[in-house]
N, C-alpha and C. Protein backbone atom coordinates (compact mmCIF):
# COMPACT_ATOMS: atom_id res chain seq x y z
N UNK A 1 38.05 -15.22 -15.79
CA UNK A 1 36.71 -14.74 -15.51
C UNK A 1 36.22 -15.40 -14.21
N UNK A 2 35.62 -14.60 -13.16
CA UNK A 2 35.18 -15.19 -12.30
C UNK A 2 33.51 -15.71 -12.80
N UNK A 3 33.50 -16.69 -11.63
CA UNK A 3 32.08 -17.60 -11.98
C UNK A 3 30.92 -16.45 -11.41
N UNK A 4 29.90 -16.09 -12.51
CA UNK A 4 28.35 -15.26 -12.23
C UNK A 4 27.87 -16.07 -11.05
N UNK A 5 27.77 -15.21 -10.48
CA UNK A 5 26.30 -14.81 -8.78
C UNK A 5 25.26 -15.40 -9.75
N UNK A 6 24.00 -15.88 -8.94
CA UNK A 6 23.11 -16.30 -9.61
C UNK A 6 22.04 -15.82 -7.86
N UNK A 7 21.15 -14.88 -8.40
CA UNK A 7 20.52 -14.88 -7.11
C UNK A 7 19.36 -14.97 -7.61
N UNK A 8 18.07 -15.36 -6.30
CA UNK A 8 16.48 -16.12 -6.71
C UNK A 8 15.83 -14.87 -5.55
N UNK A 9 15.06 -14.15 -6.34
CA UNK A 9 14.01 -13.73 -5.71
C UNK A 9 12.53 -14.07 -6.05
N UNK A 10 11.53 -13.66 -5.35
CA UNK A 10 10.04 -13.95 -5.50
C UNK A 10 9.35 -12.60 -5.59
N UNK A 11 8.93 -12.61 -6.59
CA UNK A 11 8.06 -12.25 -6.91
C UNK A 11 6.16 -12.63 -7.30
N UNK A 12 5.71 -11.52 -7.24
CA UNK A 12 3.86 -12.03 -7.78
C UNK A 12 3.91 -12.29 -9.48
N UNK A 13 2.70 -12.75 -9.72
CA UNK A 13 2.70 -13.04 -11.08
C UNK A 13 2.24 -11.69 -11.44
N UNK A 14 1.59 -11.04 -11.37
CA UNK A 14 1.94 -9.42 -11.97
C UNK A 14 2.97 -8.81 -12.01
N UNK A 15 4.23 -8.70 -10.83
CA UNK A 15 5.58 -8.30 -11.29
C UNK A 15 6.49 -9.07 -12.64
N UNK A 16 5.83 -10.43 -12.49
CA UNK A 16 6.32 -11.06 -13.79
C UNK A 16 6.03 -10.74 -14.60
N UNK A 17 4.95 -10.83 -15.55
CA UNK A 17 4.10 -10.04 -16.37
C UNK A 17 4.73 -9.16 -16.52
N UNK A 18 4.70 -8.20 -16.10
CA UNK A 18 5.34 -6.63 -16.05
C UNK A 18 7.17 -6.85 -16.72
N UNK A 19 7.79 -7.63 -16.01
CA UNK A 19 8.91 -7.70 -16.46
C UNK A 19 8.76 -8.43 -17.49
N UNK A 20 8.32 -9.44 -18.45
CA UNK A 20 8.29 -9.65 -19.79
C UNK A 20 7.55 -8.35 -20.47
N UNK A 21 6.78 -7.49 -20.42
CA UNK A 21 6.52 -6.50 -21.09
C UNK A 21 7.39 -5.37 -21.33
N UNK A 22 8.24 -5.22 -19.95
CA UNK A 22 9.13 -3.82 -19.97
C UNK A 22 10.07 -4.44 -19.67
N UNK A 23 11.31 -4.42 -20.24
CA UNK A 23 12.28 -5.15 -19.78
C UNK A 23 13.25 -4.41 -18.81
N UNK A 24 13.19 -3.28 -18.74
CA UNK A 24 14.12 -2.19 -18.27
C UNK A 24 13.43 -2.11 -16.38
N UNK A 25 12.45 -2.49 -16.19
CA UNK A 25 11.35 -2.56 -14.70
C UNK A 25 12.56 -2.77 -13.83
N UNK A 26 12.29 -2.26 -12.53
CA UNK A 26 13.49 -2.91 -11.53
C UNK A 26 13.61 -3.90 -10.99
N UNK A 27 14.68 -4.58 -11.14
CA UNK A 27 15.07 -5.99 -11.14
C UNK A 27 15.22 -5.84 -9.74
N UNK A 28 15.35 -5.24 -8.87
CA UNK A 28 15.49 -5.21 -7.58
C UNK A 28 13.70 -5.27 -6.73
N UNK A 29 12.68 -5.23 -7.44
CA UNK A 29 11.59 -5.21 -6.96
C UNK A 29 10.91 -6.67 -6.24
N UNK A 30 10.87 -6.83 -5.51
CA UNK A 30 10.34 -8.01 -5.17
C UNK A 30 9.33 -8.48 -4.23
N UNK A 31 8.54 -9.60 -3.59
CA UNK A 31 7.09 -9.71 -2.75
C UNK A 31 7.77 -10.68 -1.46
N UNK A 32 9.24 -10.39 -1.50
CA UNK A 32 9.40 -11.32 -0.05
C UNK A 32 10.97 -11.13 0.25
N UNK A 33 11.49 -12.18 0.86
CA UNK A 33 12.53 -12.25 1.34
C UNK A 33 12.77 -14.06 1.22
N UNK A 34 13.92 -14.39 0.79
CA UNK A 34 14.68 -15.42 0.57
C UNK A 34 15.74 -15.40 1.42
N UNK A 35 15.67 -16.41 2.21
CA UNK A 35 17.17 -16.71 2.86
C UNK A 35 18.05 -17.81 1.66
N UNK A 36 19.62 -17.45 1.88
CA UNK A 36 20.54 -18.55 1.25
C UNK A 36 19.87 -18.46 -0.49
N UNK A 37 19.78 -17.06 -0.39
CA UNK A 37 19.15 -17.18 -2.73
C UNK A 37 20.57 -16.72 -3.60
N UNK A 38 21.60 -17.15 -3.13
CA UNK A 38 22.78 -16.35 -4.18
C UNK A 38 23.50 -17.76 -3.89
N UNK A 39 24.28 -17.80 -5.64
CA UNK A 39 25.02 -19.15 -5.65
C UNK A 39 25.75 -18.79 -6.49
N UNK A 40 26.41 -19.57 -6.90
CA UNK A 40 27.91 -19.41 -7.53
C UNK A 40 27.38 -20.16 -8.66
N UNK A 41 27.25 -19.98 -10.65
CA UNK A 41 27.26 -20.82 -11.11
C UNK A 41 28.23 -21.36 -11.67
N UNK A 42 28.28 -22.72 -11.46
CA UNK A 42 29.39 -24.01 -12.38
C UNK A 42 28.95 -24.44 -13.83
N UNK A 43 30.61 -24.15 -14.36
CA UNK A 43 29.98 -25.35 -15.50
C UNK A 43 30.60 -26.50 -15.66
N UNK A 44 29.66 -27.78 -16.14
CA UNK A 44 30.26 -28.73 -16.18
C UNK A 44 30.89 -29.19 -17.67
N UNK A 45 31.98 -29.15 -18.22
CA UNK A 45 32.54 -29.99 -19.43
C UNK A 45 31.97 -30.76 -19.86
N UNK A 46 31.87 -31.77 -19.18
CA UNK A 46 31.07 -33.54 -19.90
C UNK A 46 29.86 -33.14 -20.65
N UNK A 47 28.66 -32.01 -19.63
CA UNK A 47 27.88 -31.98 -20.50
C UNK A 47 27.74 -30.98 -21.34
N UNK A 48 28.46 -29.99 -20.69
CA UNK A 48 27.87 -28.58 -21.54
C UNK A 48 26.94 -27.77 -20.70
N UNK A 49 26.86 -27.91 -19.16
CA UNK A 49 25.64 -27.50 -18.95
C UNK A 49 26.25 -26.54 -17.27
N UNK A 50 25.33 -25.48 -17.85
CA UNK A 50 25.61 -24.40 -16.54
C UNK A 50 24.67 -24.86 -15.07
N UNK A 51 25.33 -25.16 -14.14
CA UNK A 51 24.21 -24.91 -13.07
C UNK A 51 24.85 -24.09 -11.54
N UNK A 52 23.29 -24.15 -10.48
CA UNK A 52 24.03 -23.71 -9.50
C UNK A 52 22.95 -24.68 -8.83
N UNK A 53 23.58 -24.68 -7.42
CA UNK A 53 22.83 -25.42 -6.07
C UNK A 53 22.85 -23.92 -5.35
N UNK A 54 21.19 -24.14 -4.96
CA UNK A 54 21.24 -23.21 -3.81
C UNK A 54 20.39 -24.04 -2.73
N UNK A 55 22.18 -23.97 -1.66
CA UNK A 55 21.30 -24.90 -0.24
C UNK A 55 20.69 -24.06 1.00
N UNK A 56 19.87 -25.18 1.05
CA UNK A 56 18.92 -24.50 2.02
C UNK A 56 18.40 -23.33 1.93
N UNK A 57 17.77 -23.02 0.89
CA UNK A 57 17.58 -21.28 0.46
C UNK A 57 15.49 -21.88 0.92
N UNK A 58 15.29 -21.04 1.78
CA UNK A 58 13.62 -21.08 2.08
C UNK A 58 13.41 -19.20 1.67
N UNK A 59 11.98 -19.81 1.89
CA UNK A 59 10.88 -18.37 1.76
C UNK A 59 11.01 -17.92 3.75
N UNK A 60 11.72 -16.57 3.97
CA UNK A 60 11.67 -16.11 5.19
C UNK A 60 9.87 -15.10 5.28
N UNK A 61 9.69 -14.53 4.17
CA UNK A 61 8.86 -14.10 4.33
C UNK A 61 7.90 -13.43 3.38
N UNK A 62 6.65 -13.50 2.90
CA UNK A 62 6.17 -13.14 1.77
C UNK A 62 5.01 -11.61 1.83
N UNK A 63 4.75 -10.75 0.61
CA UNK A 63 4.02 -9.39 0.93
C UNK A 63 3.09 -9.65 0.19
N UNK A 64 2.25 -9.74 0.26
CA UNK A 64 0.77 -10.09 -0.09
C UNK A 64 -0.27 -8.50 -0.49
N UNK A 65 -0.32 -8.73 -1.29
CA UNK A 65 -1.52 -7.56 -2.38
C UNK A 65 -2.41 -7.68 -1.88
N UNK A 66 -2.94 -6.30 -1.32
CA UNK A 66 -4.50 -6.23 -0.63
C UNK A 66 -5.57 -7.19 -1.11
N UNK A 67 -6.34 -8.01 -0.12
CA UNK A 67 -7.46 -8.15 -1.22
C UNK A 67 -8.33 -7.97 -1.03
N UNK A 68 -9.10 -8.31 -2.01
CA UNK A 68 -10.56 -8.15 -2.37
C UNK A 68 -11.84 -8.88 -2.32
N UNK A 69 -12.45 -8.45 -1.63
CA UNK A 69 -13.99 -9.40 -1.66
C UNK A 69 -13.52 -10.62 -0.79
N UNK A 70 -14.09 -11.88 -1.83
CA UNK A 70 -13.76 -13.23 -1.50
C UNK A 70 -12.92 -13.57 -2.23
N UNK A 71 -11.47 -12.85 -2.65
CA UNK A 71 -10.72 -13.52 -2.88
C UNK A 71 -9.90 -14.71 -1.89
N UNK A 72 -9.54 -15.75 -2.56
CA UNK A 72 -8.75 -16.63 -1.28
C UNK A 72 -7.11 -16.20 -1.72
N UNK A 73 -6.34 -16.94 -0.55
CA UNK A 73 -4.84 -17.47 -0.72
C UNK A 73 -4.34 -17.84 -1.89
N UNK A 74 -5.39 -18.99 -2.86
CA UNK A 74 -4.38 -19.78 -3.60
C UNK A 74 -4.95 -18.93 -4.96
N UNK A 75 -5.52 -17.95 -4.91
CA UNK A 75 -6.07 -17.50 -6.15
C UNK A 75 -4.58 -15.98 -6.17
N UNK A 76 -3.93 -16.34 -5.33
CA UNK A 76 -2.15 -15.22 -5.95
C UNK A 76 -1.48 -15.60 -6.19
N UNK A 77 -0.79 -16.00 -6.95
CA UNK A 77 -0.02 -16.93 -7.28
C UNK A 77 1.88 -15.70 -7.53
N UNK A 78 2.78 -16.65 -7.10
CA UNK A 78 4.06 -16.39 -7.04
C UNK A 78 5.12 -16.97 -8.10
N UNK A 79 6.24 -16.78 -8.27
CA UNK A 79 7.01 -17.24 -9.30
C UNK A 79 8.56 -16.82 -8.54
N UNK A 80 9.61 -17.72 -8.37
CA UNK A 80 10.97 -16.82 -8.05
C UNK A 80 11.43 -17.21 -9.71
N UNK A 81 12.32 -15.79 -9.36
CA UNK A 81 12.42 -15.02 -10.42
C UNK A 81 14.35 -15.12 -10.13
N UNK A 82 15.54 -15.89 -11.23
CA UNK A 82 16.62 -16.38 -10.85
C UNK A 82 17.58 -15.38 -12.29
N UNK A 83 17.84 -14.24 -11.44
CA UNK A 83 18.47 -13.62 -12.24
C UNK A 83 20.59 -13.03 -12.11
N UNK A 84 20.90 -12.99 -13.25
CA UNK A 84 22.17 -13.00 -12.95
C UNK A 84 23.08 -11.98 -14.03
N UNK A 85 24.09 -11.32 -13.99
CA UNK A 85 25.07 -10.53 -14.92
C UNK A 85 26.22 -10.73 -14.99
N UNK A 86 27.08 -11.02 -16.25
CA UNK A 86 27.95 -11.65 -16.40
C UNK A 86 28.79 -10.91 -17.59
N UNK A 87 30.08 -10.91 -17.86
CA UNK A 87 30.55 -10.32 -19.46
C UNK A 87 31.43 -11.57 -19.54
N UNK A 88 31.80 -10.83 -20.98
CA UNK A 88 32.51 -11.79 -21.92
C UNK A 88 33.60 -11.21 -22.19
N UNK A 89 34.70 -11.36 -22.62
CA UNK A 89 35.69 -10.56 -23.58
C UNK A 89 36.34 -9.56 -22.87
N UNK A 90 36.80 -9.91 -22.01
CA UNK A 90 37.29 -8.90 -21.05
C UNK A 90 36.26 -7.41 -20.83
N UNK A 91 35.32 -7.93 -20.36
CA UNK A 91 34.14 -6.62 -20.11
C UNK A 91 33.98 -6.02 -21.34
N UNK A 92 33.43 -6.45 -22.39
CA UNK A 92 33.41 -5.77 -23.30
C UNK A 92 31.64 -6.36 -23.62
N UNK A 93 31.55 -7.52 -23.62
CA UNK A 93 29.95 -8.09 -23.46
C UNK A 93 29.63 -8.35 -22.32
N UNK A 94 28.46 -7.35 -21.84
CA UNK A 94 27.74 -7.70 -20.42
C UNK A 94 26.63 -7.77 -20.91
N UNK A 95 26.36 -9.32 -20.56
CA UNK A 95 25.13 -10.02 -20.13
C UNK A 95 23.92 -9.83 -18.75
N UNK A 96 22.66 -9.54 -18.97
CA UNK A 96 21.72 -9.27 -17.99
C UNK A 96 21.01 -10.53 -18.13
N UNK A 97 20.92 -11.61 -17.67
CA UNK A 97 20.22 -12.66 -17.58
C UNK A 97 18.69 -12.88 -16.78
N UNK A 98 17.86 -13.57 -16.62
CA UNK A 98 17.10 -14.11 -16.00
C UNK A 98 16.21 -14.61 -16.20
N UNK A 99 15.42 -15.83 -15.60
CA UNK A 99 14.55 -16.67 -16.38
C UNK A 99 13.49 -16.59 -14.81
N UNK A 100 12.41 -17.54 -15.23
CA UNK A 100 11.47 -17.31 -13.90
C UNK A 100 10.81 -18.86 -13.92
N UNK A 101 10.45 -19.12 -13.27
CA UNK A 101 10.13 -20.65 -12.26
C UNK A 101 8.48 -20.94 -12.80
N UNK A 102 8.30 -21.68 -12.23
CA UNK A 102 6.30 -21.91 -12.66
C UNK A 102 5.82 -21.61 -11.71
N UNK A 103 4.33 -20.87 -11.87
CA UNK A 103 4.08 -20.23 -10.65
C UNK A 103 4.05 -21.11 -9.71
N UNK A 104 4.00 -20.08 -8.61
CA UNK A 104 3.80 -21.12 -6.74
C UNK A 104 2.60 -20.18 -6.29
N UNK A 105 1.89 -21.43 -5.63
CA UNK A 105 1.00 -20.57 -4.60
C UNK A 105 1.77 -20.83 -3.20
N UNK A 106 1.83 -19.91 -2.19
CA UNK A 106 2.49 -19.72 -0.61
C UNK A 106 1.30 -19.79 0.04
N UNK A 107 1.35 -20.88 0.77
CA UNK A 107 0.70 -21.27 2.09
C UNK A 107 1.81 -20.29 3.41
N UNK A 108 0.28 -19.92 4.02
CA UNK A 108 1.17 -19.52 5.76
C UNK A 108 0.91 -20.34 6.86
N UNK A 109 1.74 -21.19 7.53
CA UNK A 109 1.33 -21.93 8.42
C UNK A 109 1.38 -20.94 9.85
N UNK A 110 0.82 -21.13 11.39
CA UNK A 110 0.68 -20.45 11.95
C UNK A 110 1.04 -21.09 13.01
């Protein structure tokens, strides 16, 4: 079996939302661009425990929801969203994975 891709996108906290309600939503939808977000995951023996390193992976660029009134910056809040697909049993169990981060608020420096 080769080792699962593990890639990190960003999303808003309403696309999150949305994807715990509907699970079927497109996983391809997202509020930015990630450089360096796909990794290879390892597992380690000793502990039992799956991980991946993703180096140097930054925010290249984020899409921001119209706003409104006096809304500010830190009142949108973001989440990357680290999803991955994998089988078992010689392709017989395919796995759709993904879990999501605590939100972030994105500052733009200028």
């Amino acid at each position: 079996m080769n080792p699962p891709q593990v890639k990190a996108t960003i999303v808003s906290e309403a696309q999150a939302k949305n994807l715990l309600n509907d699970n079927n939503l497109g996983m391809n939808e997202t509020s930015g661009d990630i450089l360096n977000n796909c990794g290879v995951m390892e597992y380690h023996k000793e502990s039992g425990n799956l991980t991946v390193t993703f180096r140097n992976m930054s925010l290249k660029r984020i899409r921001r929801a119209d706003r409104r009134g006096s809304e500010f910056v830190t009142e949108e809040k973001f989440t990357i969203l680290f999803q991955s697909t994998f089988s078992i049993a010689s392709g017989e169990l395919v796995f759709q994975v993904r879990v999501s981060d605590h939100p972030k608020i994105v500052q733009e420096w200028q």
